[in-house]
PDB file of N, CA and C in Angstrom:
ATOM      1  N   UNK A   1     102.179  97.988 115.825  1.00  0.00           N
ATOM      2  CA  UNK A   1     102.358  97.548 114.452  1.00  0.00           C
ATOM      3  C   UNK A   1     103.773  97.920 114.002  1.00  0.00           C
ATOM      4  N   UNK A   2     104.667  97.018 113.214  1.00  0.00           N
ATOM      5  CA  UNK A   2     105.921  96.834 112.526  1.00  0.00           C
ATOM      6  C   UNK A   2     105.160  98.324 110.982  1.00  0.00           C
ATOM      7  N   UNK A   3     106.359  98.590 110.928  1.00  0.00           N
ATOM      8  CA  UNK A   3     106.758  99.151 109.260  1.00  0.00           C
ATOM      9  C   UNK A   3     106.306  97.948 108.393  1.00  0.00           C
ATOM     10  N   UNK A   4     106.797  96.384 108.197  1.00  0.00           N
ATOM     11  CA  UNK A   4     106.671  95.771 107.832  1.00  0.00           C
ATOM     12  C   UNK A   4     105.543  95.170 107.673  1.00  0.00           C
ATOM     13  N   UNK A   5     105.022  95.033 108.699  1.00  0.00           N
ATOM     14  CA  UNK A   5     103.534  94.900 108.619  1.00  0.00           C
ATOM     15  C   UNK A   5     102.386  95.965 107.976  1.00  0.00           C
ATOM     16  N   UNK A   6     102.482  96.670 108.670  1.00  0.00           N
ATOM     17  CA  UNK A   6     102.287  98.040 107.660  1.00  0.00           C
ATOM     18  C   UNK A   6     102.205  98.208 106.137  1.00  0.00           C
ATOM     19  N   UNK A   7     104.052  97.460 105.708  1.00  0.00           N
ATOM     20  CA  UNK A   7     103.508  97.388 104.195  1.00  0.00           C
ATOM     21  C   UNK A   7     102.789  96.356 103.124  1.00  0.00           C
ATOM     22  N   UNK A   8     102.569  95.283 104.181  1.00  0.00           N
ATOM     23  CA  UNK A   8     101.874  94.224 103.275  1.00  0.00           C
ATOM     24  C   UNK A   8     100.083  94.543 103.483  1.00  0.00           C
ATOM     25  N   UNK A   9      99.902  95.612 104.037  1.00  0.00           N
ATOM     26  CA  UNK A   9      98.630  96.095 103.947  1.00  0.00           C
ATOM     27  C   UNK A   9      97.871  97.014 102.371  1.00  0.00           C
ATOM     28  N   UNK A  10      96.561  96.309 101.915  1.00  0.00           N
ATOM     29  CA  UNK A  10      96.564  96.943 101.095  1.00  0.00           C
ATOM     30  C   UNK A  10      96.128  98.374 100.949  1.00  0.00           C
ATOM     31  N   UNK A  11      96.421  99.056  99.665  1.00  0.00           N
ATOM     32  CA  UNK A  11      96.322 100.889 100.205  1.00  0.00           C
ATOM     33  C   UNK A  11      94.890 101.475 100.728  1.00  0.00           C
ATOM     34  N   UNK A  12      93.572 100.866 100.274  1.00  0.00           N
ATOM     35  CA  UNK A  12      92.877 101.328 101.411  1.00  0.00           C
ATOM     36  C   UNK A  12      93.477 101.324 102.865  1.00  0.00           C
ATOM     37  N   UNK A  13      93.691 100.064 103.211  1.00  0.00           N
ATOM     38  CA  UNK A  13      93.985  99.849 104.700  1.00  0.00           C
ATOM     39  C   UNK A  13      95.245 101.201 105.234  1.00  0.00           C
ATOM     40  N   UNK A  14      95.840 100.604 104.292  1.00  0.00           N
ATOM     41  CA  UNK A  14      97.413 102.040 104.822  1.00  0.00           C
ATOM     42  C   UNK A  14      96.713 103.079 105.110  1.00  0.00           C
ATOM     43  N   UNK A  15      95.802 103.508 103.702  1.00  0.00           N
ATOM     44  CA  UNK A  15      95.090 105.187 104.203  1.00  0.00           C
ATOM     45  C   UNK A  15      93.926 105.578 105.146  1.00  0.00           C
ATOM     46  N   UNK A  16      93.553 104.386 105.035  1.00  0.00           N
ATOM     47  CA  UNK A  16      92.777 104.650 106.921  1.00  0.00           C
ATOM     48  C   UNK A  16      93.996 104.680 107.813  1.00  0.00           C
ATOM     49  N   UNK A  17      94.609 103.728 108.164  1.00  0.00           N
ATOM     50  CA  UNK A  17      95.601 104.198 109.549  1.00  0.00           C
ATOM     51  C   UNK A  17      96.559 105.367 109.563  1.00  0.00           C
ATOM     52  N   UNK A  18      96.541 105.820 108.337  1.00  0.00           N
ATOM     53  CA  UNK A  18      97.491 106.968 108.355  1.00  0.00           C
ATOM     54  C   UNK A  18      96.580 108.198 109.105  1.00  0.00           C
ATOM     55  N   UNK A  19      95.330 108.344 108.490  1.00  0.00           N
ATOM     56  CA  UNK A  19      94.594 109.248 108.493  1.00  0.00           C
ATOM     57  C   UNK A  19      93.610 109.312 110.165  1.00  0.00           C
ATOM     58  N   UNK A  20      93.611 107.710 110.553  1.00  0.00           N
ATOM     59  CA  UNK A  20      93.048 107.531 111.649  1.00  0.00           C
ATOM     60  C   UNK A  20      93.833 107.387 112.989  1.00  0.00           C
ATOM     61  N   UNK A  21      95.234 107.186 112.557  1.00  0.00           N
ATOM     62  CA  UNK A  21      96.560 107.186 113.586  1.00  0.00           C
ATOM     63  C   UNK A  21      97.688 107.792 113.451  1.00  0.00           C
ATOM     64  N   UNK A  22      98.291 108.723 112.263  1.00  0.00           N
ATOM     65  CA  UNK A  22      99.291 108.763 111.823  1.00  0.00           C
ATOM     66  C   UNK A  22      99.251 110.576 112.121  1.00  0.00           C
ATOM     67  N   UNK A  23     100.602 111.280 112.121  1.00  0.00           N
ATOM     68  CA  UNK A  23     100.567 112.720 112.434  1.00  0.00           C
ATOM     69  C   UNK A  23     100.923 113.456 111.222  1.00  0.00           C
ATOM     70  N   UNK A  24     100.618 114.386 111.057  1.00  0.00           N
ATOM     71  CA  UNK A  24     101.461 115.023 109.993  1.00  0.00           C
ATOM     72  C   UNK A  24     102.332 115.924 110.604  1.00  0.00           C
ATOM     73  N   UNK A  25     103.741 115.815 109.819  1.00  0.00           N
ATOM     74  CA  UNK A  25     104.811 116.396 110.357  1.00  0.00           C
ATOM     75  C   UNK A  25     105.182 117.103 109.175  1.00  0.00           C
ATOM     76  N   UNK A  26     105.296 116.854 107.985  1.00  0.00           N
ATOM     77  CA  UNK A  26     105.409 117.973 106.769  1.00  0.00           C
ATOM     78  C   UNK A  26     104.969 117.625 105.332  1.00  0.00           C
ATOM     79  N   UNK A  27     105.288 118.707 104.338  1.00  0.00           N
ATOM     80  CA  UNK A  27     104.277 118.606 103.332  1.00  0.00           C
ATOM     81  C   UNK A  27     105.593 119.078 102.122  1.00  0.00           C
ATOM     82  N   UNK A  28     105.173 117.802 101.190  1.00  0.00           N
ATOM     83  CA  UNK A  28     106.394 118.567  99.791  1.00  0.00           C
ATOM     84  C   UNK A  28     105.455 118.570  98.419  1.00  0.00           C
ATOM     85  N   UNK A  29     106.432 119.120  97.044  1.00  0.00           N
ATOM     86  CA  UNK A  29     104.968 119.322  96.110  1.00  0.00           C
ATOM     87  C   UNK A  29     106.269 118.401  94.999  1.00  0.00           C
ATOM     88  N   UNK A  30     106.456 117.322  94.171  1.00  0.00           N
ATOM     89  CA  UNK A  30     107.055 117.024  93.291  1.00  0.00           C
ATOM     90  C   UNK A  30     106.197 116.558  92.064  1.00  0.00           C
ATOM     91  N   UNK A  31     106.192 116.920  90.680  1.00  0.00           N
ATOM     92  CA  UNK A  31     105.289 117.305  89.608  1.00  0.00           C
ATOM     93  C   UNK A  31     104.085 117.337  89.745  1.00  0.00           C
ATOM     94  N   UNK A  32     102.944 116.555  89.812  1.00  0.00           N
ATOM     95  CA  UNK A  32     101.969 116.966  89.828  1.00  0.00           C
ATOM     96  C   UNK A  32     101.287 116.246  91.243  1.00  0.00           C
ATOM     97  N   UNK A  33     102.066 115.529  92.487  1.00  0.00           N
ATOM     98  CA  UNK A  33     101.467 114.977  93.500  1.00  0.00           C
ATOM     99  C   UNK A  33     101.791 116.289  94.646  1.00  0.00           C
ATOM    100  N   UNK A  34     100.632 116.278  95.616  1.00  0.00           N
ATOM    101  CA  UNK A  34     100.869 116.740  96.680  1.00  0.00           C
ATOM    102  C   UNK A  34     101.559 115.641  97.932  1.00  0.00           C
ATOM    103  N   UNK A  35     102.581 115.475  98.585  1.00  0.00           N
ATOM    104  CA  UNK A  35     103.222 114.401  99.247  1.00  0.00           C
ATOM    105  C   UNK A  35     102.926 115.034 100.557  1.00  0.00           C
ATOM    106  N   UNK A  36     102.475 114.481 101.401  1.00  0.00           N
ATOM    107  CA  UNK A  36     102.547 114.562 102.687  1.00  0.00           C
ATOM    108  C   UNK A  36     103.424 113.705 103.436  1.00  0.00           C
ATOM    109  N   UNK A  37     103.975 113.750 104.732  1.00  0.00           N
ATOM    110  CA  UNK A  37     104.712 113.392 105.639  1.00  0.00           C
ATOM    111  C   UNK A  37     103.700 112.778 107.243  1.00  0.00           C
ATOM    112  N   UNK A  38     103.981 111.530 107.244  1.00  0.00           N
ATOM    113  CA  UNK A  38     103.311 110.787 108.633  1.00  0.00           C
ATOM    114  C   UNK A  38     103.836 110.378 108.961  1.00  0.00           C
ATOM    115  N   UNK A  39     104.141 110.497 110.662  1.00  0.00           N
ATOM    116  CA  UNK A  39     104.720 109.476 111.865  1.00  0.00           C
ATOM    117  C   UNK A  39     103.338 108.276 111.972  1.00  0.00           C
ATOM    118  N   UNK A  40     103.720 106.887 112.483  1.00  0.00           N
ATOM    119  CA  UNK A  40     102.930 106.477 112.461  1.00  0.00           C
ATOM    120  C   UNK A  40     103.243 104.965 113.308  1.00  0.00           C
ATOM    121  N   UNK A  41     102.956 105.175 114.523  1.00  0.00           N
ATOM    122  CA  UNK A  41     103.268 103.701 115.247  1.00  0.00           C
ATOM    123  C   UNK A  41     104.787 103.740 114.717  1.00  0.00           C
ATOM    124  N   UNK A  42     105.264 104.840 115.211  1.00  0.00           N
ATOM    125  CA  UNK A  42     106.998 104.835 115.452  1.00  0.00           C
ATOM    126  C   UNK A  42     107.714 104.920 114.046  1.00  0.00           C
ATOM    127  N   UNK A  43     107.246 104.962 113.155  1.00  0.00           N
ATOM    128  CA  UNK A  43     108.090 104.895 111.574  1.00  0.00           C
ATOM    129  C   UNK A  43     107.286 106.078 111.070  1.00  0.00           C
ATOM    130  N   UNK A  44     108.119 106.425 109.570  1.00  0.00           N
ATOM    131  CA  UNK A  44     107.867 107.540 109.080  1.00  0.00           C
ATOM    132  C   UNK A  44     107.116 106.669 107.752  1.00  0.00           C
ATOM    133  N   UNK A  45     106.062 107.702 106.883  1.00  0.00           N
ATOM    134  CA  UNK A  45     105.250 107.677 105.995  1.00  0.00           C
ATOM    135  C   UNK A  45     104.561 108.641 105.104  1.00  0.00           C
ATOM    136  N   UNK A  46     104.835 108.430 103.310  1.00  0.00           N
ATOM    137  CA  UNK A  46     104.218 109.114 102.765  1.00  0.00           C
ATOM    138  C   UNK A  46     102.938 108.869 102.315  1.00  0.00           C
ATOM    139  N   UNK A  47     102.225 109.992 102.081  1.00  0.00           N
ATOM    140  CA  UNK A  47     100.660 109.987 101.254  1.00  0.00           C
ATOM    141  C   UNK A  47     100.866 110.608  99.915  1.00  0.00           C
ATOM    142  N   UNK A  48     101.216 109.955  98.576  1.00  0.00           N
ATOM    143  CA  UNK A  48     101.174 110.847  97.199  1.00  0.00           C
ATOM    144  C   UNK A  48      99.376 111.002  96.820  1.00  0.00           C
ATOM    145  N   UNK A  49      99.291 112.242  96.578  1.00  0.00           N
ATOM    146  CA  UNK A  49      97.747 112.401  96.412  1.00  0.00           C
ATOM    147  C   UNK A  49      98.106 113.290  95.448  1.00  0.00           C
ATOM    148  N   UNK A  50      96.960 112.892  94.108  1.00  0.00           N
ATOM    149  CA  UNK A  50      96.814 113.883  92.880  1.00  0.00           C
ATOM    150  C   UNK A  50      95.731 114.403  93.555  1.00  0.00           C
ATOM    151  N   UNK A  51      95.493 115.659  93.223  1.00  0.00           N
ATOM    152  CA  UNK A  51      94.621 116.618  93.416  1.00  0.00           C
ATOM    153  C   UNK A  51      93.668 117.331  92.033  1.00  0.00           C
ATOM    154  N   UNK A  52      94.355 117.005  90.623  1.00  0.00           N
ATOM    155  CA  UNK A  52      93.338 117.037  89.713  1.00  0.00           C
ATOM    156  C   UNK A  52      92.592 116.026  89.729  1.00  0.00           C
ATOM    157  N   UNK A  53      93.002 114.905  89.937  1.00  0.00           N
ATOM    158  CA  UNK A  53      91.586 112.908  90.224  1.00  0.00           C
ATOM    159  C   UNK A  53      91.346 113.505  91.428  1.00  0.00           C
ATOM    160  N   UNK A  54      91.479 114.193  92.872  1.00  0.00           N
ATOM    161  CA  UNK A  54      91.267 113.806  93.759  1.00  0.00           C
ATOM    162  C   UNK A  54      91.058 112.215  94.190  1.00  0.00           C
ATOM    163  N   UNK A  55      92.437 111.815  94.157  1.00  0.00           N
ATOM    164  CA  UNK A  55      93.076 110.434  94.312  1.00  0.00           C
ATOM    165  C   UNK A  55      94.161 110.212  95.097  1.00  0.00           C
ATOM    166  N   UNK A  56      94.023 109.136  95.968  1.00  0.00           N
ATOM    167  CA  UNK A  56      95.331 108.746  96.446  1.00  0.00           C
ATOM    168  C   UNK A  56      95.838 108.028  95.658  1.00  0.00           C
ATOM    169  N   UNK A  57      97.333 108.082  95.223  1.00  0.00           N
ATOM    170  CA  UNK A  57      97.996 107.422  94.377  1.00  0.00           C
ATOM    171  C   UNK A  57      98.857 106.062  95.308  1.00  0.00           C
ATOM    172  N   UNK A  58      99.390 106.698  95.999  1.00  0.00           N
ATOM    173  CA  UNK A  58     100.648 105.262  97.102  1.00  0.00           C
ATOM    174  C   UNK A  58     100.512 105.938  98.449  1.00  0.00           C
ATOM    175  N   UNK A  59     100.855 105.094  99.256  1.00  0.00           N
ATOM    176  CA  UNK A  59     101.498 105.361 100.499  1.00  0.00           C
ATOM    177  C   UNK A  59     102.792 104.747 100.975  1.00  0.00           C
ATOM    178  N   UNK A  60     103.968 105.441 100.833  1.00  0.00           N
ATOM    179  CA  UNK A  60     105.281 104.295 101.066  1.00  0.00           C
ATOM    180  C   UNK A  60     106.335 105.018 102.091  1.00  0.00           C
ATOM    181  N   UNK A  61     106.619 103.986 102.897  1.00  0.00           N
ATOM    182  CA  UNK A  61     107.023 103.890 104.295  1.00  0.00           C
ATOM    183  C   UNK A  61     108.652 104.691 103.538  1.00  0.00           C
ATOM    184  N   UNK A  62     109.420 105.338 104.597  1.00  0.00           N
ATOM    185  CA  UNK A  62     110.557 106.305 104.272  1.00  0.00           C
ATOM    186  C   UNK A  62     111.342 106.084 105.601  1.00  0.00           C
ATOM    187  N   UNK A  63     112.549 105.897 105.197  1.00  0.00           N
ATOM    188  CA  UNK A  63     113.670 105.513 106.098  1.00  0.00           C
ATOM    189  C   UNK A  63     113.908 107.213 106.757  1.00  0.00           C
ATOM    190  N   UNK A  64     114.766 107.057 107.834  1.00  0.00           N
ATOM    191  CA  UNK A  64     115.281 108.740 107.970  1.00  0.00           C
ATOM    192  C   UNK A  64     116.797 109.031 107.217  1.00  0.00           C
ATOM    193  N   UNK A  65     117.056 108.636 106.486  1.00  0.00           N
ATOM    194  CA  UNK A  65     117.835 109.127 105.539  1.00  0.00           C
ATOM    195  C   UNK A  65     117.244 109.656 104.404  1.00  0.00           C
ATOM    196  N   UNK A  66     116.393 108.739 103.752  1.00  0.00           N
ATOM    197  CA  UNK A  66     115.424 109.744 103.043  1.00  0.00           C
ATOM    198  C   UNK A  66     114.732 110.805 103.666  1.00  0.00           C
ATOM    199  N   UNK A  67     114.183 110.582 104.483  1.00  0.00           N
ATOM    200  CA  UNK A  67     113.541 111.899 104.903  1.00  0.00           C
ATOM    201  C   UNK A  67     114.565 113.155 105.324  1.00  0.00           C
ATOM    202  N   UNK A  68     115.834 113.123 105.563  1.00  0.00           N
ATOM    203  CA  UNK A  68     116.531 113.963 105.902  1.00  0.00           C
ATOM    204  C   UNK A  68     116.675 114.589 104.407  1.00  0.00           C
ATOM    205  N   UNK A  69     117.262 113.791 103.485  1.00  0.00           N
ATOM    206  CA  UNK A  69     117.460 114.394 102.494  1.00  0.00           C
ATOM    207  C   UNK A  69     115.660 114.977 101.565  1.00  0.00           C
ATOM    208  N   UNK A  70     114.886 114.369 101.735  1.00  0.00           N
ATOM    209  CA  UNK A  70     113.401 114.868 100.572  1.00  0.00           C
ATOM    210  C   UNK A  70     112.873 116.301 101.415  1.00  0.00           C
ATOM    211  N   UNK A  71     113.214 116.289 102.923  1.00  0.00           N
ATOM    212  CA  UNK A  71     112.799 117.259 103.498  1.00  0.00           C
ATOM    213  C   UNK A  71     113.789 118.214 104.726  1.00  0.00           C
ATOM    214  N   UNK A  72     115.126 118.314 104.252  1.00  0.00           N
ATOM    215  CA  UNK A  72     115.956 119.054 104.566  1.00  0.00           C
ATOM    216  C   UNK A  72     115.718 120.603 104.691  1.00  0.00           C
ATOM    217  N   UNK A  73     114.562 120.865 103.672  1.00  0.00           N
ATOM    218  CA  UNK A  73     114.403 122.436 103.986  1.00  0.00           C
ATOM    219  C   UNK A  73     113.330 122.659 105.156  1.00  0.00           C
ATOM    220  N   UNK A  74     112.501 121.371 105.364  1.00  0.00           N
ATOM    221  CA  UNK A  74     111.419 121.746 106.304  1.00  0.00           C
ATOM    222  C   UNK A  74     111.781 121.667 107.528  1.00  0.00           C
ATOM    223  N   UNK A  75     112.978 120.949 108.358  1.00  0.00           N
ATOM    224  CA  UNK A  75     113.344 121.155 109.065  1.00  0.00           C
ATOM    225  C   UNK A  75     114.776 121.731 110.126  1.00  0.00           C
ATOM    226  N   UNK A  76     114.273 122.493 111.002  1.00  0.00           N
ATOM    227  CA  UNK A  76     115.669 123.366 111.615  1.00  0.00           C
ATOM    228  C   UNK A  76     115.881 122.143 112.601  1.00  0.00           C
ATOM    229  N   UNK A  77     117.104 121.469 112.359  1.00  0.00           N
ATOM    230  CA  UNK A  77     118.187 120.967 113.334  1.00  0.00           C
ATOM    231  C   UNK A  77     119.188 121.571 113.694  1.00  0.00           C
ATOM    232  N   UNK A  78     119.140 122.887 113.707  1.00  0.00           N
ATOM    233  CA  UNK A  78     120.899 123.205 113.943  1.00  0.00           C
ATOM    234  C   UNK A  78     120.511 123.292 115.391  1.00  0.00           C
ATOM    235  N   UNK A  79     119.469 123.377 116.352  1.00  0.00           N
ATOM    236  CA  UNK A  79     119.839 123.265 117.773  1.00  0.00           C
ATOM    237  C   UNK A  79     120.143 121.750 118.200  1.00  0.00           C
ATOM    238  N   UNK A  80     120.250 120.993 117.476  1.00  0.00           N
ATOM    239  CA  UNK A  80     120.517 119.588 118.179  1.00  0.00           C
ATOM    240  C   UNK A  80     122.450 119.979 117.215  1.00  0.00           C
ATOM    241  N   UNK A  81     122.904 120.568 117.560  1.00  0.00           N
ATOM    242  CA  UNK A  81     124.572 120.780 116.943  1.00  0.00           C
ATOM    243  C   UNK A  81     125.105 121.534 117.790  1.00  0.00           C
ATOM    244  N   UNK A  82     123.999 121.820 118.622  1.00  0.00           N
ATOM    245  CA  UNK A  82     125.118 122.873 119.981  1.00  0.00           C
ATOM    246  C   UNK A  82     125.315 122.455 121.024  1.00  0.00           C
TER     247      UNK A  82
END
């Protein structure tokens, strides 16, 4: 499966394959969503979930420029610099 394809799926569908194919690689907290981080058939992906509804809110596909910058503290690259 394409990214693209991926996003013309509606968000039930996204949150089964995330949850039924997708990895978690990290976790951020911005106002009141818990955001998770998924690899998923080769592209990267978020899960925004409120946790007072116990609700999924979106799931939206993330370039690696965003992800370098939304999750710069979660990961150590300085061994890929030596």
């Amino acid at each position: 499966m394409k990214a693209h394809e991926f996003e013309n799926y509606p968000l039930k569908e996204k949150i089964f394959l995330v949850f039924e194919h997708g990895n978690e690689i990290a976790s951020r907290q911005f106002l009141y969503f818990n955001i998770k981080l998924y690899t998923l058939f080769g592209f990267f992906t978020e899960v925004w979930y409120i946790p007072h509804s116990n609700k999924i809110d979106k799931v939206e596909l993330l370039s690696t420029d965003e992800i370098l910058s939304l999750y710069k503290n979660e990961f150590d690259i300085s061994e890929l610099f030596r």
